[in-house]
Protein backbone atom coordinates (compact mmCIF):
# COMPACT_ATOMS: atom_id res chain seq x y z
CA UNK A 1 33.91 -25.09 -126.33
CA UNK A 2 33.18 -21.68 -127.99
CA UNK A 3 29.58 -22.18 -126.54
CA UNK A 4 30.85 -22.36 -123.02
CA UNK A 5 32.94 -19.90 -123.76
CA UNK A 6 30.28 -17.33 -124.51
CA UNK A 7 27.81 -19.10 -121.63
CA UNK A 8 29.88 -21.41 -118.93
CA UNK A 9 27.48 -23.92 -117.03
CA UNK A 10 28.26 -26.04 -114.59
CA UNK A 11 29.83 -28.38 -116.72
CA UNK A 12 32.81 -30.26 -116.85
CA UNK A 13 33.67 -28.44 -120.46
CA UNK A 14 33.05 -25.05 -118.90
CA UNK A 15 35.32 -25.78 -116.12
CA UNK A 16 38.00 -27.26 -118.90
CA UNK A 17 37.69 -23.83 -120.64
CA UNK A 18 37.90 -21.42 -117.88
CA UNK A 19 41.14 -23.32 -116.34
CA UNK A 20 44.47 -21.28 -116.53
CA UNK A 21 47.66 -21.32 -115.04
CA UNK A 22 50.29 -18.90 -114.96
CA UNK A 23 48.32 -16.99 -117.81
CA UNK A 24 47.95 -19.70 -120.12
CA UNK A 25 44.59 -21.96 -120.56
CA UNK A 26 44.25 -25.07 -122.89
CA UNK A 27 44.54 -24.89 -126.54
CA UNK A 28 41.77 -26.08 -128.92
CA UNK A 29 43.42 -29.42 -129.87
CA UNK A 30 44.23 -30.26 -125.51
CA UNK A 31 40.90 -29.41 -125.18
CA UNK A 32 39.75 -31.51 -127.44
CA UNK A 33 41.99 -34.21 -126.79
CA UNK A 34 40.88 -33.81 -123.00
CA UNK A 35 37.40 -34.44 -123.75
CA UNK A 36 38.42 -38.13 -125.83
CA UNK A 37 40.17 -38.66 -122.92
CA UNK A 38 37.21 -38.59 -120.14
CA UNK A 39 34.74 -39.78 -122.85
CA UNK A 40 37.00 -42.82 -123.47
CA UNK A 41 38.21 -43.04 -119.79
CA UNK A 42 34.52 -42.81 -118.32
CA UNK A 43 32.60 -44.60 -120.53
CA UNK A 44 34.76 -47.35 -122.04
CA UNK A 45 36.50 -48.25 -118.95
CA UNK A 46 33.30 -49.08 -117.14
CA UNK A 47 30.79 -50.21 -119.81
CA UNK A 48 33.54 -52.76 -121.21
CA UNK A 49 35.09 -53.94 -117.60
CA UNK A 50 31.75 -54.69 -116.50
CA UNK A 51 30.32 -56.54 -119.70
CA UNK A 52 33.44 -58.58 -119.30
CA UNK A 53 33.15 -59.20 -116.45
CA UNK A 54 29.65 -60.57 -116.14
CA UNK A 55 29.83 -62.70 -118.83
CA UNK A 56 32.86 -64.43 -117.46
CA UNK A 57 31.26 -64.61 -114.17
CA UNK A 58 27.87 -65.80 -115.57
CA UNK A 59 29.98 -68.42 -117.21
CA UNK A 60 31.08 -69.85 -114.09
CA UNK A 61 28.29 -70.73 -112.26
CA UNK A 62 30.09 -71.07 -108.67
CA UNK A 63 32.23 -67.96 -109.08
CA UNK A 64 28.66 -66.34 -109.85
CA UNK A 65 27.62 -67.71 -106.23
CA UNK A 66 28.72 -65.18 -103.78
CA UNK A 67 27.50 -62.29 -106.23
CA UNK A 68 24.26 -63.70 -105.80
CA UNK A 69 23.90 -64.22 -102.71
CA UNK A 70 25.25 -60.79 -101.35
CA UNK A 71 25.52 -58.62 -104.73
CA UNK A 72 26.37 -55.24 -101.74
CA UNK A 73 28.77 -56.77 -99.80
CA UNK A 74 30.92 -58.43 -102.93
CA UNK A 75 29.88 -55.65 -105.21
CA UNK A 76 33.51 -54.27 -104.16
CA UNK A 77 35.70 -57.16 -104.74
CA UNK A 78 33.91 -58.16 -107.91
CA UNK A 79 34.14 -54.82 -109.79
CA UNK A 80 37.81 -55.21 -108.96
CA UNK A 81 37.79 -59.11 -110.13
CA UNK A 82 35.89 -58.25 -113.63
CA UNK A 83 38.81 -54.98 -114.03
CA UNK A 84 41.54 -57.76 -113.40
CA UNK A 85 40.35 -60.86 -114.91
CA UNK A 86 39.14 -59.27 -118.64
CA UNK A 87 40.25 -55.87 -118.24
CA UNK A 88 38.52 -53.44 -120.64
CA UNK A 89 42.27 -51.52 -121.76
CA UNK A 90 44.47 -54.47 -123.19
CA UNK A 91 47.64 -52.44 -123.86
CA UNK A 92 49.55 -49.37 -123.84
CA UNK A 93 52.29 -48.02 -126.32
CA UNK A 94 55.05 -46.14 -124.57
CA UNK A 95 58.27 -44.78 -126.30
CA UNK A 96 61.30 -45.14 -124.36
CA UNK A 97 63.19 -41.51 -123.93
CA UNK A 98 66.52 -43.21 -123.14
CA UNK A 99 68.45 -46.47 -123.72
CA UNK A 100 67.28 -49.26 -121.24
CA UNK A 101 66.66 -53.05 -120.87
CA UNK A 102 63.86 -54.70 -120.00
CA UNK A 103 64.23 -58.99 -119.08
CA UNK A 104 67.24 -59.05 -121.22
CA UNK A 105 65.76 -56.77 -124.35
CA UNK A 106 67.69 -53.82 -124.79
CA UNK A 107 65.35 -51.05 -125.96
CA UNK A 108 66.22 -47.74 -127.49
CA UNK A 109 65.86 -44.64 -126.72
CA UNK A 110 62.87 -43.41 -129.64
CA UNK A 111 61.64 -47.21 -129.57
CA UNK A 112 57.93 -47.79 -128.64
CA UNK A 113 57.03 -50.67 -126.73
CA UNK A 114 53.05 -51.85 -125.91
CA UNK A 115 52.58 -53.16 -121.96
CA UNK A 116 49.90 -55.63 -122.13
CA UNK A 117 47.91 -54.81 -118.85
CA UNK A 118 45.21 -57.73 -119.83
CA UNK A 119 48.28 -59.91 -119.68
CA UNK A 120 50.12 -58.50 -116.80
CA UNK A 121 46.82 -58.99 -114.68
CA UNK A 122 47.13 -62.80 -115.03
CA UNK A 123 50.69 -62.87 -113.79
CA UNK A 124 50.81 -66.03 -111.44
CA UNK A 125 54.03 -64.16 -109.48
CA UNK A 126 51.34 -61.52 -108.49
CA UNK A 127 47.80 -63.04 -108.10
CA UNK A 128 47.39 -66.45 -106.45
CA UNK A 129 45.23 -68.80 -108.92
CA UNK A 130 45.70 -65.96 -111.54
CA UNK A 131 43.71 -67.77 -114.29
CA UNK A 132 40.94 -68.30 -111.60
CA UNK A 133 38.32 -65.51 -111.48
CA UNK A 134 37.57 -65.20 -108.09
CA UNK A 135 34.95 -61.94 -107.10
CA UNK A 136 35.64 -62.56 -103.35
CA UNK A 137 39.58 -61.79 -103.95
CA UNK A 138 40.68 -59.60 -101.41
CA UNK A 139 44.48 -58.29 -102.82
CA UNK A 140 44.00 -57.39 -106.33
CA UNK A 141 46.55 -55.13 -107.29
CA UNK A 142 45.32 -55.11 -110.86
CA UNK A 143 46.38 -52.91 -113.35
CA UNK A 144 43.65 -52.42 -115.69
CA UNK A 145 43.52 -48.51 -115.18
CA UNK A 146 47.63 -48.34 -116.09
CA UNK A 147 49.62 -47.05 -113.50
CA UNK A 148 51.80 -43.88 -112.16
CA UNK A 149 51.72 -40.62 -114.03
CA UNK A 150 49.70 -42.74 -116.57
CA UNK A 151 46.90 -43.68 -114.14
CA UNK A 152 43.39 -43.22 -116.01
CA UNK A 153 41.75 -40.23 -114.88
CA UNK A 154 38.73 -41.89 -115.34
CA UNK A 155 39.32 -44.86 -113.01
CA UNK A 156 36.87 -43.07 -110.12
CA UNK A 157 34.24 -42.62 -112.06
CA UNK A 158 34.67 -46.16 -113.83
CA UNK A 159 34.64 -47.70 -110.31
CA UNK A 160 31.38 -45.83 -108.94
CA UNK A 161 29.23 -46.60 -111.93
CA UNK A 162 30.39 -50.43 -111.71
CA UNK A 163 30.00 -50.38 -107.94
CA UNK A 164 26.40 -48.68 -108.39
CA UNK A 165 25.27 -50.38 -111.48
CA UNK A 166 26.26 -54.15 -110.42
CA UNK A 167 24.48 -54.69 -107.17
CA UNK A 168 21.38 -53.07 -108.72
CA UNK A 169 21.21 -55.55 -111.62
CA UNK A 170 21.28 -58.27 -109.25
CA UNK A 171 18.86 -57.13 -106.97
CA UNK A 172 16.49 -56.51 -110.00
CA UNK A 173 17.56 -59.94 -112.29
CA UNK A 174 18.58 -62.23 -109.33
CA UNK A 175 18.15 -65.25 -112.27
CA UNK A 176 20.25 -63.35 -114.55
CA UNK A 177 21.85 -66.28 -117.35
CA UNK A 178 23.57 -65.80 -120.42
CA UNK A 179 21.33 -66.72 -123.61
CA UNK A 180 23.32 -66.91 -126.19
CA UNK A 181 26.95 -66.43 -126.79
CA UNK A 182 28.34 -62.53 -126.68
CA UNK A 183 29.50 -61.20 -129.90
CA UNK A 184 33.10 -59.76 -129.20
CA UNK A 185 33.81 -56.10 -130.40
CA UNK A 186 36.35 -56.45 -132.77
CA UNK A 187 38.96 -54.45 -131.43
CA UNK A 188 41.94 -55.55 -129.47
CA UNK A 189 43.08 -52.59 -127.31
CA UNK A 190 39.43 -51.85 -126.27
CA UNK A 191 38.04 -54.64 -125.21
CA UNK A 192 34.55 -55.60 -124.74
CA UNK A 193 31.53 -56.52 -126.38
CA UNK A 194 29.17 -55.65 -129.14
CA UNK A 195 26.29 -57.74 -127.89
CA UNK A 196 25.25 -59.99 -125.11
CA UNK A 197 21.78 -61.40 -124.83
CA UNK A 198 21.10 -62.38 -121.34
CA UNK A 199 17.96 -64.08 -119.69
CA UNK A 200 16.36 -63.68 -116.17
């Protein structure tokens, strides 16, 4: 920060330092924080949503199918599928700021709850065949990048690397196979893998 301070580029943190508004710019610790945020937001969103998402498609041979045979023209739908099916963000704590109820469970004002997007994405009220993972699913109003005021800012990004980055790998390993089984990272609100060994 204190370097692009002294010599902005055209950078993202340079940008992130110069920013003000009504005479005030971001402190040390928001800017700071910021930078967790797009590093986490970026880069976890889309390295995790698409490792889980291959290997649970290249565990299904059939749902693999129309992947392989047109990686650009399902490339769209899939990277949606993988975000819905294992999404890479599992849950998020919120703290309610007033008295409310939720199914029945009264919740205080002060109280934190956790919203379990991974599980909310397999709700059979919203997604037809929600334990199915199909990549040619056309309404997929997942939320694996939250939702409102809480929307990841790093959704766009996540989505253009996955829609790049996924047609390309099966254009260059159209025999692409799982060869061994993934090792799981072991974290639960991040979730992805440490290691998968693939063949092809």
């Amino acid at each position: 920060m204190e370097l692009r301070k002294a010599r902005p580029g055209n950078d993202l943190i340079s940008t992130l330092v110069a920013v003000e508004k009504d005479g005030e710019r971001l402190s040390v610790e928001e800017l700071i924080a910021t930078c967790v945020l797009l590093l986490n937001a970026g880069h976890e969103a889309s390295v995790n949503g698409f490792g889980n998402g291959m290997v649970a498609a290249l565990r299904r041979p059939t749902t693999m199918k129309p992947l392989r045979e047109d990686p650009r023209g399902v490339s769209r739908t899939a990277l949606e599928e993988f975000l819905r099916f294992d999404s890479p963000l599992q849950l998020f704590e919120r703290t309610a700021t007033s008295d409310t109820e939720i199914n029945g469970v009264a919740i205080r004002a002060g109280q934190k709850i956790a919203a379990l997007l991974g599980a909310a994405n397999r709700d059979a009220d919203v997604f037809d065949d929600a334990d199915t993972m199909d990549l040619t699913r056309e309404t997929n109003p997942h939320i694996a990048f939250g939702a409102g005021i809480h929307f990841c800012i790093g959704a766009p990004l996540a989505r253009l690397e996955m829609a790049v980055s996924l047609p390309a790998l099966i254009d260059r390993f159209p025999r692409l196979e799982l060869a061994g089984e993934p090792v799981r990272r072991p974290t639960f609100v991040l979730r992805g893998y440490d290691e998968v060994l693939v063949t092809g």
